[in-house]
Protein backbone atom coordinates (compact mmCIF):
# COMPACT_ATOMS: atom_id res chain seq x y z
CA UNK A 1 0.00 0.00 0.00
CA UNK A 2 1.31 3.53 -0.93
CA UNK A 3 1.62 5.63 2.05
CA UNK A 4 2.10 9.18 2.65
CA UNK A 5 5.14 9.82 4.69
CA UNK A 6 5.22 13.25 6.69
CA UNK A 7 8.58 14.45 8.37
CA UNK A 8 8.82 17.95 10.66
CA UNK A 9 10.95 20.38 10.11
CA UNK A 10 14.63 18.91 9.15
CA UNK A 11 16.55 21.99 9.64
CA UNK A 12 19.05 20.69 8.00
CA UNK A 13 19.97 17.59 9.55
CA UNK A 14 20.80 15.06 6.96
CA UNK A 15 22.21 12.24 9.05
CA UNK A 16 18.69 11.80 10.86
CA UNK A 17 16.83 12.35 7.75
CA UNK A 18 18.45 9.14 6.45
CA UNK A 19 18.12 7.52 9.49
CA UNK A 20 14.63 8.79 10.25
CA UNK A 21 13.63 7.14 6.67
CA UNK A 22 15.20 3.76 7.01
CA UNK A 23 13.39 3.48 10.26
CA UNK A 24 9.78 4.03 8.49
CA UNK A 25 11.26 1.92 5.86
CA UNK A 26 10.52 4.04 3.05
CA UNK A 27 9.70 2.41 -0.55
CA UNK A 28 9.96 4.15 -3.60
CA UNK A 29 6.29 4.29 -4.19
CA UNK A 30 5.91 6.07 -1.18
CA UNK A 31 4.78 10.07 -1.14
CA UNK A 32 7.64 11.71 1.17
CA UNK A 33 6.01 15.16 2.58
CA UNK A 34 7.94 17.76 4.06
CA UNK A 35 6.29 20.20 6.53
CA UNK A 36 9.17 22.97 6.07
CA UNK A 37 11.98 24.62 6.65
CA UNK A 38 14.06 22.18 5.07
CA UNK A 39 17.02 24.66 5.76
CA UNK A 40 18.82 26.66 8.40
CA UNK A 41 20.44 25.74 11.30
CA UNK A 42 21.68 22.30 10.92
CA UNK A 43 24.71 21.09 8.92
CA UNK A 44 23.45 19.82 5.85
CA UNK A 45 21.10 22.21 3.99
CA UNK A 46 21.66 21.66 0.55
CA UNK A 47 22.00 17.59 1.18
CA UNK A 48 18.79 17.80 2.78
CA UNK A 49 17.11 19.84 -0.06
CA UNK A 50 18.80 17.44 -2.68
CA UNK A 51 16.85 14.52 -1.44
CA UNK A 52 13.49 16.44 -1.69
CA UNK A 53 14.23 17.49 -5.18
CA UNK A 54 16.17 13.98 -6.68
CA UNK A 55 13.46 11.90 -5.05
CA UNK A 56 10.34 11.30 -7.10
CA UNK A 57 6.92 10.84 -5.37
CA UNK A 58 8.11 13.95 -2.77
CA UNK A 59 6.62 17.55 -2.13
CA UNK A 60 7.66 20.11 0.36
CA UNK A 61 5.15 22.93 1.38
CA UNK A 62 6.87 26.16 2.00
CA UNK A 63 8.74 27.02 5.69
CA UNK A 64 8.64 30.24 7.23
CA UNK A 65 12.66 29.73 6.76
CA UNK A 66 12.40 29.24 2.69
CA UNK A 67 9.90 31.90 2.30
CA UNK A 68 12.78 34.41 4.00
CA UNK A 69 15.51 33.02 1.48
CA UNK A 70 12.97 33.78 -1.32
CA UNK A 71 12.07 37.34 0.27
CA UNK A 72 15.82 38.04 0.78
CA UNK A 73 14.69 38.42 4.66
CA UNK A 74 18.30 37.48 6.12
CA UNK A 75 19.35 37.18 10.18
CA UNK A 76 22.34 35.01 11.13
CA UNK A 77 20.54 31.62 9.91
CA UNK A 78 20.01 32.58 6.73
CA UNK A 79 23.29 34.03 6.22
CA UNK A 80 25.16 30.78 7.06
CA UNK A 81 22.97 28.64 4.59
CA UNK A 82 24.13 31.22 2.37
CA UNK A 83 27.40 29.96 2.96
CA UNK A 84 26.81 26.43 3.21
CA UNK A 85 25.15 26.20 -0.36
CA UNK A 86 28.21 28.30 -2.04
CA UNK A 87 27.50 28.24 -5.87
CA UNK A 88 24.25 26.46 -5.50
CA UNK A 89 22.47 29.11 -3.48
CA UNK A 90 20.80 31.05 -6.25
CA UNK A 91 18.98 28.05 -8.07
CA UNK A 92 18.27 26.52 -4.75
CA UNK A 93 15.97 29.20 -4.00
CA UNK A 94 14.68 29.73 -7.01
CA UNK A 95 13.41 26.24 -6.40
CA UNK A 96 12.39 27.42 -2.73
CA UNK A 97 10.38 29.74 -5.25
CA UNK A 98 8.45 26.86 -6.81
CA UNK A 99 7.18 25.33 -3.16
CA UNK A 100 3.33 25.34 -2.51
CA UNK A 101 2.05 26.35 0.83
CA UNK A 102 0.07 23.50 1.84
CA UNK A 103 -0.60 20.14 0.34
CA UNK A 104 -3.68 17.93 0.56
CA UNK A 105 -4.84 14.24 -0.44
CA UNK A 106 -7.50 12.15 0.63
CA UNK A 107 -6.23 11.18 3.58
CA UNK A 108 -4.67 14.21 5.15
CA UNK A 109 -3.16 18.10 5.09
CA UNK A 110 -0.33 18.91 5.39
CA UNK A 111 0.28 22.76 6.59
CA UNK A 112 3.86 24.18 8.25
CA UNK A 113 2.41 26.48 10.48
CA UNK A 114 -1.13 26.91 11.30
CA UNK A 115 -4.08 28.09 9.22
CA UNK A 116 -7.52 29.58 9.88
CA UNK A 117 -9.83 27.33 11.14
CA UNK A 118 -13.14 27.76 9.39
CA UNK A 119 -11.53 28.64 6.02
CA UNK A 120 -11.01 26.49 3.02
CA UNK A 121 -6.82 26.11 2.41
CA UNK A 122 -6.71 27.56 -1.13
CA UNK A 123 -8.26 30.98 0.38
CA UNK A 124 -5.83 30.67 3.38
CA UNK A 125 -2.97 33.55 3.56
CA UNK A 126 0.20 32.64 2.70
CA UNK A 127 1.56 34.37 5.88
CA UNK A 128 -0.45 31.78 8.14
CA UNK A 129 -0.05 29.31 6.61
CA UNK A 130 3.74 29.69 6.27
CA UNK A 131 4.66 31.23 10.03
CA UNK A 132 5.78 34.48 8.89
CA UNK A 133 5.40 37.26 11.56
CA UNK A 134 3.13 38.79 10.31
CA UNK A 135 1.08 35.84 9.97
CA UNK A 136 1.69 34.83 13.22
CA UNK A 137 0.34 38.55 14.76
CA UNK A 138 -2.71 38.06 12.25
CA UNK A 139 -3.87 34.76 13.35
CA UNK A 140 -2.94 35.75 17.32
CA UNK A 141 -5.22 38.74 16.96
CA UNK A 142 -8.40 36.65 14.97
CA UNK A 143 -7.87 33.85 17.91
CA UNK A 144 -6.95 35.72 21.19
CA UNK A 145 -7.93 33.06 23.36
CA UNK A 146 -5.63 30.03 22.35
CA UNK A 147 -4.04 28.53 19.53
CA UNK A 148 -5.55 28.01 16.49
CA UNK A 149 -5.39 24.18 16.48
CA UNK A 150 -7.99 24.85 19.34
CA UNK A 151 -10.38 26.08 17.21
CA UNK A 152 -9.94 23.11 14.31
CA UNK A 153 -12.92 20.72 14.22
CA UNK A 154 -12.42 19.49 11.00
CA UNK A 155 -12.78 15.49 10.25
CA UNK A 156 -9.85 15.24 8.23
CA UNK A 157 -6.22 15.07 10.06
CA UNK A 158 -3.98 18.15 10.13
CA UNK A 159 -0.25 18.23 10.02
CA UNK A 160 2.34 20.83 10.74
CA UNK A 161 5.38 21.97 12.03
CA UNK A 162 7.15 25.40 12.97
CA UNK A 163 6.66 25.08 16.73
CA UNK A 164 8.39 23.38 18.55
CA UNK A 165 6.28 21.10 20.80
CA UNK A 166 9.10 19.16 22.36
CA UNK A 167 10.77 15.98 22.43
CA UNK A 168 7.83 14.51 21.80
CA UNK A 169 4.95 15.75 18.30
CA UNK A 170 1.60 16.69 20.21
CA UNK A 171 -1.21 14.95 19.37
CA UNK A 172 -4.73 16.40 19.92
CA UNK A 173 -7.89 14.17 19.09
CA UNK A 174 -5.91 12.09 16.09
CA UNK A 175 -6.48 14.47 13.76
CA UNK A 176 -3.91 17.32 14.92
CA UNK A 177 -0.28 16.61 14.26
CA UNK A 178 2.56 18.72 15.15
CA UNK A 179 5.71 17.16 14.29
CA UNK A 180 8.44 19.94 14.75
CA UNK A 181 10.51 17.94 17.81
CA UNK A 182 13.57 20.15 17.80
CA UNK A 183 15.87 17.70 15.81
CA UNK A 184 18.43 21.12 14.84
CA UNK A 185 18.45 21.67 18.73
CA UNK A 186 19.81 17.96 19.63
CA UNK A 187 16.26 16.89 20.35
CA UNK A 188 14.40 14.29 17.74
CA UNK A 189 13.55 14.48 14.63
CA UNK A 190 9.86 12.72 13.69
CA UNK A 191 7.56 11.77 10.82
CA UNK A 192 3.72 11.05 10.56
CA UNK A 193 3.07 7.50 8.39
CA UNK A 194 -0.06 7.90 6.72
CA UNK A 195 -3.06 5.55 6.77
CA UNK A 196 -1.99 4.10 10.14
CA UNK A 197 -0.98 7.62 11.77
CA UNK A 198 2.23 5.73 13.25
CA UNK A 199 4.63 7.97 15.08
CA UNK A 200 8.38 7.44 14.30
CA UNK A 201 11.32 9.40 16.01
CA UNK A 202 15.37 9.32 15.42
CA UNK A 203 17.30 11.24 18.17
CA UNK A 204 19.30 14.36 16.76
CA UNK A 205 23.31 13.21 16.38
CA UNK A 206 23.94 16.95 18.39
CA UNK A 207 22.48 20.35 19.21
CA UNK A 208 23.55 21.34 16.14
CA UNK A 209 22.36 24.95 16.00
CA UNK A 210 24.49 25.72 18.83
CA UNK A 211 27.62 24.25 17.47
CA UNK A 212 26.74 25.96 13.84
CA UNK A 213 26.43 29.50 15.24
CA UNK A 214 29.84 28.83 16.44
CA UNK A 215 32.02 27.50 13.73
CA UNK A 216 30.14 29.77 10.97
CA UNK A 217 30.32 33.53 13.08
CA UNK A 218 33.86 34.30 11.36
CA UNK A 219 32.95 33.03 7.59
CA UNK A 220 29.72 35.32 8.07
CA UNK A 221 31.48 38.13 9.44
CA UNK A 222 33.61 38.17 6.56
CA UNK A 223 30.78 38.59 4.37
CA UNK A 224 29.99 41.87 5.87
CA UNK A 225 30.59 44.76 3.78
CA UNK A 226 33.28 46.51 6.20
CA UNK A 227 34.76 48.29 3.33
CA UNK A 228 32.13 50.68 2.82
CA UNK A 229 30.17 51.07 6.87
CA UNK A 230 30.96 53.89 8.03
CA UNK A 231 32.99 54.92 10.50
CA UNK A 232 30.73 54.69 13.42
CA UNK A 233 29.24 51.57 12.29
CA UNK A 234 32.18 49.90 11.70
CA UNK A 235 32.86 50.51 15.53
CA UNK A 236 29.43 49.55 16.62
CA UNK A 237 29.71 46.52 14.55
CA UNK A 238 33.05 45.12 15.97
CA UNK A 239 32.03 45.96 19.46
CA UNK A 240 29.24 43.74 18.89
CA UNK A 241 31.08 40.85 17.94
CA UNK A 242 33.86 41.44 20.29
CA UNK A 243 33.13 39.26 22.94
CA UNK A 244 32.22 36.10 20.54
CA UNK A 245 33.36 32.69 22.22
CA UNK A 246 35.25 31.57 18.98
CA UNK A 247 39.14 33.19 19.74
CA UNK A 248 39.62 33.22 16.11
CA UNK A 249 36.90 35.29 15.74
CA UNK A 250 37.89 37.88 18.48
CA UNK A 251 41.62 37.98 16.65
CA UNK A 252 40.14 38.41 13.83
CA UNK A 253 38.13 41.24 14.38
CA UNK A 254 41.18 43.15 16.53
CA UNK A 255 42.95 43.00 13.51
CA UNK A 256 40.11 45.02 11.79
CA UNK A 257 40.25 47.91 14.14
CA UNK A 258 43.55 47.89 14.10
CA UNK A 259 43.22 47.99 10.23
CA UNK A 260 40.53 50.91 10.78
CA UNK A 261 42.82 53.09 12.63
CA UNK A 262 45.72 53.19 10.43
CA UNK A 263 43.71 54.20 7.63
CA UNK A 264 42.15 56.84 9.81
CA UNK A 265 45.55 57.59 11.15
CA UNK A 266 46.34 58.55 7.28
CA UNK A 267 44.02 61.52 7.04
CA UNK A 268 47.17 63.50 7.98
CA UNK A 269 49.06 62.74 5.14
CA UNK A 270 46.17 62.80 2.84
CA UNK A 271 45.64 66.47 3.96
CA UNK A 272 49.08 67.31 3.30
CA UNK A 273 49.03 65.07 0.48
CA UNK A 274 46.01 67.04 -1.07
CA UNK A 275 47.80 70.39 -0.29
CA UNK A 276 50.99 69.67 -2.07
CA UNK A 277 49.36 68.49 -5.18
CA UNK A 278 46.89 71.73 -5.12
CA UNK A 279 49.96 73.70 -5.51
CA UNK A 280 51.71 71.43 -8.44
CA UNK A 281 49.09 71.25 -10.75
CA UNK A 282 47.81 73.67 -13.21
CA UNK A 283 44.04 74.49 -12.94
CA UNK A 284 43.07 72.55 -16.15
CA UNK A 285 44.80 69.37 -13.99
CA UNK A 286 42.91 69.81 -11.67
CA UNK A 287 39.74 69.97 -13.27
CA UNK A 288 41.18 66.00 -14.67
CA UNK A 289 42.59 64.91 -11.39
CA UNK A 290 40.71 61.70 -9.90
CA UNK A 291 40.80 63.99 -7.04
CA UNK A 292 39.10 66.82 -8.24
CA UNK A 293 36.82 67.93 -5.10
CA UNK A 294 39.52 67.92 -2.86
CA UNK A 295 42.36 69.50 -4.91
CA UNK A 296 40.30 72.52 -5.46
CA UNK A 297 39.19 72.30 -1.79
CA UNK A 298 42.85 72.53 -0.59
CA UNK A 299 43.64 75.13 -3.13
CA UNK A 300 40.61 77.47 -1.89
CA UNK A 301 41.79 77.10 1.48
CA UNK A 302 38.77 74.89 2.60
CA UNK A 303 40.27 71.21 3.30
CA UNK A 304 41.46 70.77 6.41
CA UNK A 305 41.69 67.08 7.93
CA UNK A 306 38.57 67.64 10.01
CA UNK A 307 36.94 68.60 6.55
CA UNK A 308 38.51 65.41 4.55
CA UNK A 309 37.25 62.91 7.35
CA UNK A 310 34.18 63.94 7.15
CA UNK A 311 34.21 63.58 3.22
CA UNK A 312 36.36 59.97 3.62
CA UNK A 313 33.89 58.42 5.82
CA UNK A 314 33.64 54.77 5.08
CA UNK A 315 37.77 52.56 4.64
CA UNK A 316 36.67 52.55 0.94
CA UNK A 317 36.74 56.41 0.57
CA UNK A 318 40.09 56.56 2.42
CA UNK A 319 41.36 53.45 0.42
CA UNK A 320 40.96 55.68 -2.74
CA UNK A 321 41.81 58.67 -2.11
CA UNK A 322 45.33 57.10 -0.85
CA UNK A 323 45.74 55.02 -3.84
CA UNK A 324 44.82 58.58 -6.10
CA UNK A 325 47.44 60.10 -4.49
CA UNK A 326 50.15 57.58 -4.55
CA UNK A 327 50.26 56.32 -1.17
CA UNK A 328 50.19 53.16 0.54
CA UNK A 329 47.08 52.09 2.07
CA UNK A 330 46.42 48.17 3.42
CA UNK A 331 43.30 46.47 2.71
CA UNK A 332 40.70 44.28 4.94
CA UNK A 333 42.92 41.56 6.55
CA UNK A 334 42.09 37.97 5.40
């Protein structure tokens, strides 16, 4: 008999994916359903969406944690499965793109956050039906006093994940199903075998969202566009980070500032730098000169090296200017 096979939210975590499958012994006829946020958090993104998309006979409705990727809504999760899918980011979401929000058979639906009880799933809102935050406020405010599966009296079964109910799915009635069990934060990882409504749980190999925000914080932080924040932000952005557990991190990010202040320690020799050519050059060189705003500021009497700070305000600015002028400026360290 064909069954439909339902797994909560994999975050990720290949290793009990496999594992998770061999224990419901799954056969090829099988339909493999996946509530969700396939991504983030765990070690193995793109294994875990290569599965979904190589297997036949397998759907995924649409996570709260694809929908960011295709909405370019990125926090630190996001940014690491950035990362971790390198050259195969781009197409991977524009598969994320293709996902439907809900999925449906005789038998059972299949949802990965919540929808509106009373109201047929193709009118549903994306939003709620997905976990977004605004969906979330949305459905808080329509149901005020308790959670939406509270208010779901339809006959046929309802499966979803997002929240995380524990160790253990909840089960309400047999016919509500919440499977998210935490396996990215070293708890289990569970599916939903449909007819039958058989539970089946692998334990999580680690808490692996604690050991990924660990070992990727540098590689993101590198991503950050420290060339061209300004001054202040640069600051605020190091101090931030400054007290981050990883010490490779924390040397890394001392050799930043100390890579902000010599630039800034050039503005000096820019100034003077600027002055000296402003007296060299003929006006029509000027008027050519890469440097043409502050030449003719110097020459006027109007730069000063309060007045060229101001105008070199990000270590891109300052990195020009000093390479315009012939002078040695060092770049982000590696």
């Amino acid at each position: 008999m064909r069954r439909t096979v339902i797994i909560g939210d994999i975050h990720g975590c290949f290793d009990e994916l496999l594992e998770l499958l061999e224990k419901v012994d799954l056969h090829p006829e099988d339909l493999l359903v996946g509530v969700g946020d396939l991504v983030d958090r765990g070690p193995a993104p793109g294994e875990v969406v290569g599965l979904f998309r190589e297997r036949p006979n397998s759907v995924v409705v649409m996570g709260n944690h694809e929908r960011k990727h295709v909405r370019g809504i990125f926090s630190y999760a996001q940014e690491i499965t950035r990362l971790q899918l390198g050259e195969r980011y781009a197409e991977t979401v524009d598969w994320m793109r293709t996902l439907p929000y809900y999925f449906e058979n005789d038998q059972v639906r299949v949802v990965h956050a919540a929808m509106q009880p009373g109201i047929p799933l193709a009118a549903q809102k994306e939003e709620i039906l997905c976990g977004s935050t605004s969906g979330e406020r949305e459905l808080a405010a329509l149901l005020p006093d308790g959670h939406w599966h509270d208010h779901y009296t339809d006959a046929k079964p309802i499966v979803f994940g997002h929240h995380v109910t524990g160790h253990e799915p909840m089960i309400r009635d047999g016919r509500v199903f919440g499977l998210d069990t935490g396996a990215c934060h070293g708890w289990n990882l569970t599916a939903l075998c449909v007819p039958g409504f058989t539970v089946h749980s692998v334990r999580a190999h680690a808490d692996h969202w604690s050991l990924i925000k660990r070992q990727w914080q540098l590689p993101v932080l590198k991503t950050k566009p420290w060339r061209d924040l300004t001054w202040p932000e640069l600051t605020e952005t190091i101090a931030k980070f400054s007290s981050a557990p990883d010490a490779a991190t924390r040397d890394w990010l001392e050799a930043v500032a100390a890579w902000a202040a010599e630039l800034q320690s050039s503005f000096p020799a820019l100034t003077t730098a600027a002055h000296h050519l402003a007296g060299e050059l003929t006006t029509d060189e000027l008027r050519q000169h890469p440097a043409a705003r502050f030449l003719f500021q110097a020459r006027n009497g109007r730069l000063d090296q309060t007045s060229l700070a101001r105008q070199c305000s990000t270590p891109r600015k300052t990195m020009d200017l000093a390479t315009t002028f012939g002078l040695d400026a060092s770049d982000l360290p590696e």
